[in-house]
N, C-alpha and C. Protein backbone atom coordinates (compact mmCIF):
# COMPACT_ATOMS: atom_id res chain seq x y z
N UNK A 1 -10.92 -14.92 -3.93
CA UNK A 1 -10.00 -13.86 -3.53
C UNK A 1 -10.67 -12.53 -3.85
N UNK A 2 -10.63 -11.63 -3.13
CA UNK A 2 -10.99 -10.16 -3.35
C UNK A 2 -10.58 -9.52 -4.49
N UNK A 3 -11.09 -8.66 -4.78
CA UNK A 3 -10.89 -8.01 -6.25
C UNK A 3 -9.61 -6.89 -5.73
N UNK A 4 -8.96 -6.97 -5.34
CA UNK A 4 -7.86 -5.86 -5.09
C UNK A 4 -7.53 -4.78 -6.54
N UNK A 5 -7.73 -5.14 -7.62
CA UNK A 5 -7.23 -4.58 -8.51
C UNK A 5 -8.58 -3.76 -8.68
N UNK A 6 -9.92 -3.88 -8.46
CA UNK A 6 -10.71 -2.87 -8.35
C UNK A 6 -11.56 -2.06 -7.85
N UNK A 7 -11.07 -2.81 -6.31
CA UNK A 7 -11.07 -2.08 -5.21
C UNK A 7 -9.91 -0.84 -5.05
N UNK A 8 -8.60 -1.09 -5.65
CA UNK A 8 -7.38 -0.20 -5.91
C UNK A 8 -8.64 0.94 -6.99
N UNK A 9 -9.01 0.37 -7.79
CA UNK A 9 -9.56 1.90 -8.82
C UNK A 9 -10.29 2.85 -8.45
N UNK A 10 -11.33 2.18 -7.94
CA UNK A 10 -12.87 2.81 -7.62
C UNK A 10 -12.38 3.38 -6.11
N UNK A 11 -11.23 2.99 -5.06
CA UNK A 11 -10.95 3.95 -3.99
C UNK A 11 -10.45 4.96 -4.18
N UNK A 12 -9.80 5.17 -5.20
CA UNK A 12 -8.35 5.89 -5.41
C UNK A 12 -9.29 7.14 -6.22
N UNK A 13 -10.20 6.88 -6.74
CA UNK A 13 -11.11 7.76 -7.11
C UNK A 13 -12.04 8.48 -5.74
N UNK A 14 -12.18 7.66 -5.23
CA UNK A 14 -13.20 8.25 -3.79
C UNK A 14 -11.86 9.27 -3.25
N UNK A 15 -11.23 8.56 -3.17
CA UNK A 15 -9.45 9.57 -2.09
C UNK A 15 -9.99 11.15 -2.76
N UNK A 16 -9.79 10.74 -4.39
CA UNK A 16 -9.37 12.14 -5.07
C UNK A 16 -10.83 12.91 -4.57
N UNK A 17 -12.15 12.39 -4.35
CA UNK A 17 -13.52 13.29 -4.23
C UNK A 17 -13.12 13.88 -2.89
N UNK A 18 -12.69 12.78 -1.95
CA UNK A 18 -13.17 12.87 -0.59
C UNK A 18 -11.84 14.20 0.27
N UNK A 19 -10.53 13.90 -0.69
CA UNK A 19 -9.86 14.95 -0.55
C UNK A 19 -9.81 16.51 0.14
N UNK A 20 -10.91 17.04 -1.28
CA UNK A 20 -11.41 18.15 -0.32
C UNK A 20 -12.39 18.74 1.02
N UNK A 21 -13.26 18.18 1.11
CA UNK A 21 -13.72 18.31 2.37
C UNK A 21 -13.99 17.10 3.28
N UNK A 22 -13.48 15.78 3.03
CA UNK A 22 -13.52 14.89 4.20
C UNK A 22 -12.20 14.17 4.13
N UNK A 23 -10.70 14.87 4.76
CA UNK A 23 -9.53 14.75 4.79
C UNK A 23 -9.70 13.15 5.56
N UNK A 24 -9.87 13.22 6.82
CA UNK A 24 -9.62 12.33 7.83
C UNK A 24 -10.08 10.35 6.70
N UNK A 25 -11.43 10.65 6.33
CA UNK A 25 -11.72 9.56 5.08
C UNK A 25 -10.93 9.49 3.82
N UNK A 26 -10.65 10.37 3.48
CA UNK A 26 -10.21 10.06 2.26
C UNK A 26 -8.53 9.66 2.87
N UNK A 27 -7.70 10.09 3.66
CA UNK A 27 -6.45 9.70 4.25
C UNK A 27 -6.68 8.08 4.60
N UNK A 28 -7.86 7.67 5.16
CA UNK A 28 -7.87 6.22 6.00
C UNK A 28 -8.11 5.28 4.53
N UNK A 29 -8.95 6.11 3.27
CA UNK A 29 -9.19 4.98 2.12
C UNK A 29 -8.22 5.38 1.33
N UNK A 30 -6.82 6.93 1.31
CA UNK A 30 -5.68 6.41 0.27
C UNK A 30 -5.49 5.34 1.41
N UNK A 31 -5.02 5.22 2.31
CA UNK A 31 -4.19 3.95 2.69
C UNK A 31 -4.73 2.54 2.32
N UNK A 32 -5.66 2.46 2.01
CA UNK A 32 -6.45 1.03 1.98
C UNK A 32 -6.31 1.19 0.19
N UNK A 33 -6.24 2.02 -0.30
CA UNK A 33 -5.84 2.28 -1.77
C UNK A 33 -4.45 1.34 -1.82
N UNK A 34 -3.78 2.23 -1.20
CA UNK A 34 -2.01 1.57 -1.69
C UNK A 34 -2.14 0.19 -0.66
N UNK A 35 -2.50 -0.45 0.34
CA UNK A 35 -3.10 -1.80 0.82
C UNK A 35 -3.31 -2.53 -0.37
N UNK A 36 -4.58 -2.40 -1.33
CA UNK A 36 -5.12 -2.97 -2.21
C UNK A 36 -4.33 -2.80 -3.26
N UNK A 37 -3.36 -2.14 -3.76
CA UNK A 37 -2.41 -2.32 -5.08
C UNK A 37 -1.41 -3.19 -4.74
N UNK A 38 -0.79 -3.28 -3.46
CA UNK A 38 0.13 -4.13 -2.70
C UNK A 38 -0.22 -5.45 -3.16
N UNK A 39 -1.32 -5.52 -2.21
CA UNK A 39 -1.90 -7.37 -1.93
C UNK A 39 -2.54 -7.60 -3.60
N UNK A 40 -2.64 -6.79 -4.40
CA UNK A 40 -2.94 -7.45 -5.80
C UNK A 40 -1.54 -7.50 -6.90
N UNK A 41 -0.52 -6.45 -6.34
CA UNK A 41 0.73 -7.28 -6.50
C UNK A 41 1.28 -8.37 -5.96
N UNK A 42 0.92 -8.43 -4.68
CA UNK A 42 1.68 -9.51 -4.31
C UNK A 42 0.96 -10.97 -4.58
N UNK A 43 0.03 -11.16 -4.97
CA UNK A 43 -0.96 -11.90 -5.62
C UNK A 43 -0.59 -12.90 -6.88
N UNK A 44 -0.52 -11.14 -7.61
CA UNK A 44 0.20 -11.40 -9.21
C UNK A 44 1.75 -12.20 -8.77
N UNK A 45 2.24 -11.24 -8.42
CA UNK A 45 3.95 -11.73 -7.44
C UNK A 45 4.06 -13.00 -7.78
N UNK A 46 3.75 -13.65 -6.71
CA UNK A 46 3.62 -15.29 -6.27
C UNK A 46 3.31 -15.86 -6.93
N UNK A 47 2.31 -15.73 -7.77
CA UNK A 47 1.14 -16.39 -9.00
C UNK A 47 0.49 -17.34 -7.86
N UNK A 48 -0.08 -17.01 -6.90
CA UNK A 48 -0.91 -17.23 -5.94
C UNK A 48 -2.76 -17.18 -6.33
N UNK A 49 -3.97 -17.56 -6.04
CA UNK A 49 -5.08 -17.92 -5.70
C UNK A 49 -5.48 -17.52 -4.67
N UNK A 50 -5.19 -17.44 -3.69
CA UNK A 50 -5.95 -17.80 -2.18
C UNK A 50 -4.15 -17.37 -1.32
N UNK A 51 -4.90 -16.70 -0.41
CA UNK A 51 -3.86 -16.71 1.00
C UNK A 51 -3.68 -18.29 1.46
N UNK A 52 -2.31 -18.01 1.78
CA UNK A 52 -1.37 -19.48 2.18
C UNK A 52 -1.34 -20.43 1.43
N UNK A 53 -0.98 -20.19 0.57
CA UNK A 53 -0.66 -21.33 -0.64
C UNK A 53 0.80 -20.65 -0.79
N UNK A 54 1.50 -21.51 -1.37
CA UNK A 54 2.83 -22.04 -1.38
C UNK A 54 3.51 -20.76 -2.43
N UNK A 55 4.30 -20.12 -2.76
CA UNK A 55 4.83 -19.36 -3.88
C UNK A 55 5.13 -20.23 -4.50
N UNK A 56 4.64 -20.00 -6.34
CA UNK A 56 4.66 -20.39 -7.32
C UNK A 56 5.86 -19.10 -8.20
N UNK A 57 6.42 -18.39 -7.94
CA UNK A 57 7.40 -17.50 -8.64
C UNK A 57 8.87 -18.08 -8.38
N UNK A 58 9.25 -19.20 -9.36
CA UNK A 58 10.15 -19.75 -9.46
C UNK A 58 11.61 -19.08 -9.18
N UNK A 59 11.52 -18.11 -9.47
CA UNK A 59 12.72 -17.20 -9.07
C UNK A 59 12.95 -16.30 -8.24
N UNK A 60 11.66 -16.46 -7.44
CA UNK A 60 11.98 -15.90 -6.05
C UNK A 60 12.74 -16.32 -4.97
N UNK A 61 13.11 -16.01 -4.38
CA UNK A 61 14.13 -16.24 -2.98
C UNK A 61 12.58 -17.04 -1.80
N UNK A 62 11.70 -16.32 -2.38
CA UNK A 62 10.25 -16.87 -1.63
C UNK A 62 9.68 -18.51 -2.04
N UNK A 63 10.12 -18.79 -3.45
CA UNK A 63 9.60 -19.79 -3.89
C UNK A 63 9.07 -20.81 -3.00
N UNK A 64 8.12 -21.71 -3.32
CA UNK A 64 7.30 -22.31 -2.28
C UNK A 64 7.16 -22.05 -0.98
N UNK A 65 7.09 -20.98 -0.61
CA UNK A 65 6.89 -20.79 0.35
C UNK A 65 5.50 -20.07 0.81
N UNK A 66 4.70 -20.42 1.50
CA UNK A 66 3.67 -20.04 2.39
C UNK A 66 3.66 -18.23 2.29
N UNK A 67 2.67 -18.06 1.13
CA UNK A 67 2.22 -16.61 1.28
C UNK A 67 0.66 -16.29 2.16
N UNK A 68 1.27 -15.46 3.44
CA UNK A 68 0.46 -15.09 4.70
C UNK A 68 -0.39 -13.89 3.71
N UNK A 69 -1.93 -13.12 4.16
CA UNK A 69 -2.31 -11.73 3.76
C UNK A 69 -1.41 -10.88 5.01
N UNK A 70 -1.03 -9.66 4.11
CA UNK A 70 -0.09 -9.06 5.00
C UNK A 70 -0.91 -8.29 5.99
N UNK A 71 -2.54 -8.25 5.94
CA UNK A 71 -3.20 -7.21 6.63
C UNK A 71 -3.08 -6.24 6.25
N UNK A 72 -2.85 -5.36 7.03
CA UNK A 72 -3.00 -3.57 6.79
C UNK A 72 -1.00 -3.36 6.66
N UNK A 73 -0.18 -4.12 6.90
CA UNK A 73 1.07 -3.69 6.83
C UNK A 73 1.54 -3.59 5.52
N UNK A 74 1.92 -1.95 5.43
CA UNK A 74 2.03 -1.42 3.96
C UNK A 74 3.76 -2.59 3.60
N UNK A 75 4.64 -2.03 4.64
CA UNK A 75 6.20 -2.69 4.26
C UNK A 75 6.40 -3.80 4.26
N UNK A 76 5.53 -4.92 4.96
CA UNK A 76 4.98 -6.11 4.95
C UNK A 76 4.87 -6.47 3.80
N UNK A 77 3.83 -5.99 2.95
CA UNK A 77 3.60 -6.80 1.79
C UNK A 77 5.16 -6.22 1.14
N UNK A 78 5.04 -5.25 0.98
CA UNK A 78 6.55 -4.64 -0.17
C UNK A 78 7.19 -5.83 0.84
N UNK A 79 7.60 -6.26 1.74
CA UNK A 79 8.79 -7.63 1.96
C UNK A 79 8.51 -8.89 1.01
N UNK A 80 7.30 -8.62 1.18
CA UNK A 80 7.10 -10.30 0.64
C UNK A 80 7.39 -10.44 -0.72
N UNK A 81 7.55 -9.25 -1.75
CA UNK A 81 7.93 -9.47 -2.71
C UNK A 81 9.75 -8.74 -2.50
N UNK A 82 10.34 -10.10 -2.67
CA UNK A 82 11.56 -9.53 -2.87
C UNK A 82 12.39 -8.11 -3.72
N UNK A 83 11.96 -8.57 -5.07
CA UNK A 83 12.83 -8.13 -6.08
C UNK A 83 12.12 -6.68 -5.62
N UNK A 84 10.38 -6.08 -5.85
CA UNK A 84 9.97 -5.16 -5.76
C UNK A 84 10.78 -4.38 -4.54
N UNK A 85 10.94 -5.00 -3.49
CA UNK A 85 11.37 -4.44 -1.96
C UNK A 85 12.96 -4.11 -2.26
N UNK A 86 13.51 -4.53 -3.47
CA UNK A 86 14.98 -4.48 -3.14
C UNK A 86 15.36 -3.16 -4.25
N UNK A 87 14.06 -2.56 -5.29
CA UNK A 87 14.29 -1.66 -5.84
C UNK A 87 13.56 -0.81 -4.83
N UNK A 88 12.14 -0.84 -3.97
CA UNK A 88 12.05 0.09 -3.25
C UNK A 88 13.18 0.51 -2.22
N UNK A 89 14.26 -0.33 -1.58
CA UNK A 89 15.25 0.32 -0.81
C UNK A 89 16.45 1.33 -0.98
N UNK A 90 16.13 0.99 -3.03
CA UNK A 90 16.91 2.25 -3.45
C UNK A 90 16.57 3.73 -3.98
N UNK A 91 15.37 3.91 -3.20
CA UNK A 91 14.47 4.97 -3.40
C UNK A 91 14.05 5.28 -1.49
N UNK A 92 15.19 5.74 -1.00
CA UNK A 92 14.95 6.19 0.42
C UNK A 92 13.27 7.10 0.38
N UNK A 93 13.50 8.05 -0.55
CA UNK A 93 11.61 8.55 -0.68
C UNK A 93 10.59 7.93 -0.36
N UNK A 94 10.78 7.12 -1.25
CA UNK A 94 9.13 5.95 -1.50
C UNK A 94 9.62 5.36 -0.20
N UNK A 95 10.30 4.98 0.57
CA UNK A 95 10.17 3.97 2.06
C UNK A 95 9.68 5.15 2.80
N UNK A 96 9.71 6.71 3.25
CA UNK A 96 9.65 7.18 3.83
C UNK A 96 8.04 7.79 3.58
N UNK A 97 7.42 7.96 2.38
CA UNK A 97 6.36 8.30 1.97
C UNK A 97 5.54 7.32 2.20
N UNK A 98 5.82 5.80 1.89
CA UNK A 98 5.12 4.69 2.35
C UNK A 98 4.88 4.35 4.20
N UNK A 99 5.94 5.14 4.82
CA UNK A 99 5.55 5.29 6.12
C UNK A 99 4.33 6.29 6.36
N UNK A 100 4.28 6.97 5.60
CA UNK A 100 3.39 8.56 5.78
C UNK A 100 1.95 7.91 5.37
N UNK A 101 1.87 7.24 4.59
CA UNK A 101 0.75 6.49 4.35
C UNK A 101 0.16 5.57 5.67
N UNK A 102 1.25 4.60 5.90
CA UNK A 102 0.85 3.39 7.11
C UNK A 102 0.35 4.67 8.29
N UNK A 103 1.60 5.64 8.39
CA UNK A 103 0.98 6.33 9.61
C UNK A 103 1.13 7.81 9.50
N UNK A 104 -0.15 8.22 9.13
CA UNK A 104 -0.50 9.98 8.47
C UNK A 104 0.04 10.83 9.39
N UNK A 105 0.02 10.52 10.47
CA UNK A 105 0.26 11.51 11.79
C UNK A 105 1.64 11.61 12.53
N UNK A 106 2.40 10.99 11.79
CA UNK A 106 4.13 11.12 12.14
C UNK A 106 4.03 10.44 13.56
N UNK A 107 2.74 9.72 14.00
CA UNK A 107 3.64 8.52 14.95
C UNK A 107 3.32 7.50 14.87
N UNK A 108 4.22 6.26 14.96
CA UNK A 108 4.01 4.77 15.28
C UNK A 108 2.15 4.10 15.54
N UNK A 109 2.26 4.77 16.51
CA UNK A 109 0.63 4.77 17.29
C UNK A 109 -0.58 4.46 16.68
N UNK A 110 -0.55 5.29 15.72
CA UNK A 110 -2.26 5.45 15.03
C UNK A 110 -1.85 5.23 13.38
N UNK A 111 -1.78 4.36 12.83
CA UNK A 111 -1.84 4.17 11.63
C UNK A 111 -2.96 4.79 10.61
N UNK A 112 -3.13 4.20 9.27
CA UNK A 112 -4.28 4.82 8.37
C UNK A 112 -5.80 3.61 8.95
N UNK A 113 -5.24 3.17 9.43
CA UNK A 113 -6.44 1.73 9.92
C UNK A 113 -7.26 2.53 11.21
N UNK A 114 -5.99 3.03 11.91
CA UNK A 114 -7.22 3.50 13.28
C UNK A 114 -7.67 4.92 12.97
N UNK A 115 -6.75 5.75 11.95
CA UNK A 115 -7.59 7.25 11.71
C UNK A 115 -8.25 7.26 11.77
N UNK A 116 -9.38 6.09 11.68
CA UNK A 116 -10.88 6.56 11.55
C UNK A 116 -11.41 6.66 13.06
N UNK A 117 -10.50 6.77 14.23
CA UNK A 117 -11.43 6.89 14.99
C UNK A 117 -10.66 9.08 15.59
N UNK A 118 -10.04 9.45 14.71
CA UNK A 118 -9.16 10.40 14.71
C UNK A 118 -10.45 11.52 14.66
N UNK A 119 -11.10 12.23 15.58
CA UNK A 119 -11.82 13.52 15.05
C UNK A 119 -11.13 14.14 13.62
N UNK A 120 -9.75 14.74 13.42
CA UNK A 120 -9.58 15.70 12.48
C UNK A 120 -7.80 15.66 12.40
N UNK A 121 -7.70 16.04 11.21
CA UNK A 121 -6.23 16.01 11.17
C UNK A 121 -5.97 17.60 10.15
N UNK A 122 -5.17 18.33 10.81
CA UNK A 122 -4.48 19.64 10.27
C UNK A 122 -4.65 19.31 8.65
N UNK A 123 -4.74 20.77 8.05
CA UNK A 123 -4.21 20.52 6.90
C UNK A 123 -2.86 20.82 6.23
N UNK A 124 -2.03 20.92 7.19
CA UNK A 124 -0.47 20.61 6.75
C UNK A 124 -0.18 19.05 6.73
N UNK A 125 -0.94 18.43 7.67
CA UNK A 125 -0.45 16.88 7.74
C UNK A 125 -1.65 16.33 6.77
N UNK A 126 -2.64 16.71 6.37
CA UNK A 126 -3.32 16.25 5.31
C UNK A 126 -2.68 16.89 3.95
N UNK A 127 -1.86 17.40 3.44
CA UNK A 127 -1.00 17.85 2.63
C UNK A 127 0.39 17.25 2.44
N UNK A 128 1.30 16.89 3.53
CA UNK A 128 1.97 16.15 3.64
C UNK A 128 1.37 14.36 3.05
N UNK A 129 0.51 13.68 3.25
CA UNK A 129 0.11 12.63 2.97
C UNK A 129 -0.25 12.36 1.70
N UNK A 130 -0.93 14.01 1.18
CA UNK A 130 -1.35 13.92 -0.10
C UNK A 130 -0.46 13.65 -1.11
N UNK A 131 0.76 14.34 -0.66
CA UNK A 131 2.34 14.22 -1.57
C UNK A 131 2.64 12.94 -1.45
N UNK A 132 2.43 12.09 -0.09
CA UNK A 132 3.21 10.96 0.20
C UNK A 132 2.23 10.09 -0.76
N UNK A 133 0.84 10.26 -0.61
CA UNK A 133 -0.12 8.92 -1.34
C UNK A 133 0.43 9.22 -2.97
N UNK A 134 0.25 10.82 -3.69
CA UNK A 134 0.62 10.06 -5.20
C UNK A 134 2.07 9.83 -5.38
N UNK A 135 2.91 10.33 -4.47
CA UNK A 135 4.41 10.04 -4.77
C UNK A 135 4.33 7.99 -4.44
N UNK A 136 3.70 7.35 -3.43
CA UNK A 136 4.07 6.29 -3.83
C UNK A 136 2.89 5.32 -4.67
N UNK A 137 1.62 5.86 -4.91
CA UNK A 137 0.75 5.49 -6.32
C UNK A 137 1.70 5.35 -7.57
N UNK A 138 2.53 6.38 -7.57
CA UNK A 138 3.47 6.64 -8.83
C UNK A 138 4.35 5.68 -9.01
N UNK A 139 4.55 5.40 -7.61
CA UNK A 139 5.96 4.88 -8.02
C UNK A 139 5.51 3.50 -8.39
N UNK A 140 4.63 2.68 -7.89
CA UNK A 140 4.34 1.76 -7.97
C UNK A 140 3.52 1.22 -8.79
N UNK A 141 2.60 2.73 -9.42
CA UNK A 141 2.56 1.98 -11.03
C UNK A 141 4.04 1.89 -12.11
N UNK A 142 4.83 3.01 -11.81
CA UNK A 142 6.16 3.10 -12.64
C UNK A 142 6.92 1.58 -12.77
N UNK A 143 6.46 1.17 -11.18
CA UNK A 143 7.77 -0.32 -11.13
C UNK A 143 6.75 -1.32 -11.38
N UNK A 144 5.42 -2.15 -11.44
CA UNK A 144 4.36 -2.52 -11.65
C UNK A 144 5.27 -3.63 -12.46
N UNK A 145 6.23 -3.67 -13.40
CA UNK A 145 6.96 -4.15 -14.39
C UNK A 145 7.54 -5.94 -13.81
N UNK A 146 8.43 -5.27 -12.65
CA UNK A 146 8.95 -6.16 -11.94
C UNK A 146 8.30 -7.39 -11.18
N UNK A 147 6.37 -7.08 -10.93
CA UNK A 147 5.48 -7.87 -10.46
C UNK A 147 5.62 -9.47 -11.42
N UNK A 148 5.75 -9.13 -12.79
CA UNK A 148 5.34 -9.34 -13.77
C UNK A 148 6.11 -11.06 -13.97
């Protein structure tokens, strides 16, 4: 299995370099940042090994059940862990900031996966994202608890 937990470190550090003068990169690797804290919660979550093996979290609503990799879908993985997804729905913010992440540019269309083929993005909407990436970094080390 991939190192998600330090691939999450060593990006989240590139985001903060790449920030100031290469917006469009550092926007496409926060998203692959909060990607990689996801899928190494949802990992921990399950008490999973390997994609598609059965949930081992006895008190999940998921239990034995067939954990898929969610890919690049940020709300995807937050589904697959119940309990986490049912405190993120009481934080309208973090669902709406976690959209700003999946898709920097306020549409459906072009997610943080295809930015990279994006020439340039404003720096109001690279400012907007910046709020959205540590507002939900935060939150999700804050709740990190509930993985557990």
């Amino acid at each position: 299995m991939e190192d998600f937990i330090g691939a999450y470190i060593e990006r989240r550090q590139d985001v903060e370099i790449l920030l100031t003068n290469r917006r469009i990169v550092a926007i496409h690797l926060g998203g692959i940042v909060v990607e990689c804290q996801l899928k190494s919660f949802l990992i921990t979550y399950h008490k999973i090994k390997k994609w598609e093996e059965k949930s081992q979290r006895k008190k999940s609503s998921m239990f034995n059940q067939t954990i898929s990799n969610p890919g690049h879908g940020l709300q995807k993985a937050m589904r697959q862990m119940p309990e986490l997804f049912n405190r993120a729905k009481l934080d309208q913010k973090l669902l709406e900031h976690l959209r700003d992440i999946q898709y920097p540019l306020g549409t459906n269309l072009i997610d943080y996966i295809d930015l990279r083929y994006i020439p340039q993005v404003s720096q109001e909407q690279s400012d907007q994202w910046k709020k959205s990436f540590y507002y939900v970094c935060g939150w999700l080390e804050k709740n990190k608890d509930i993985i557990l």
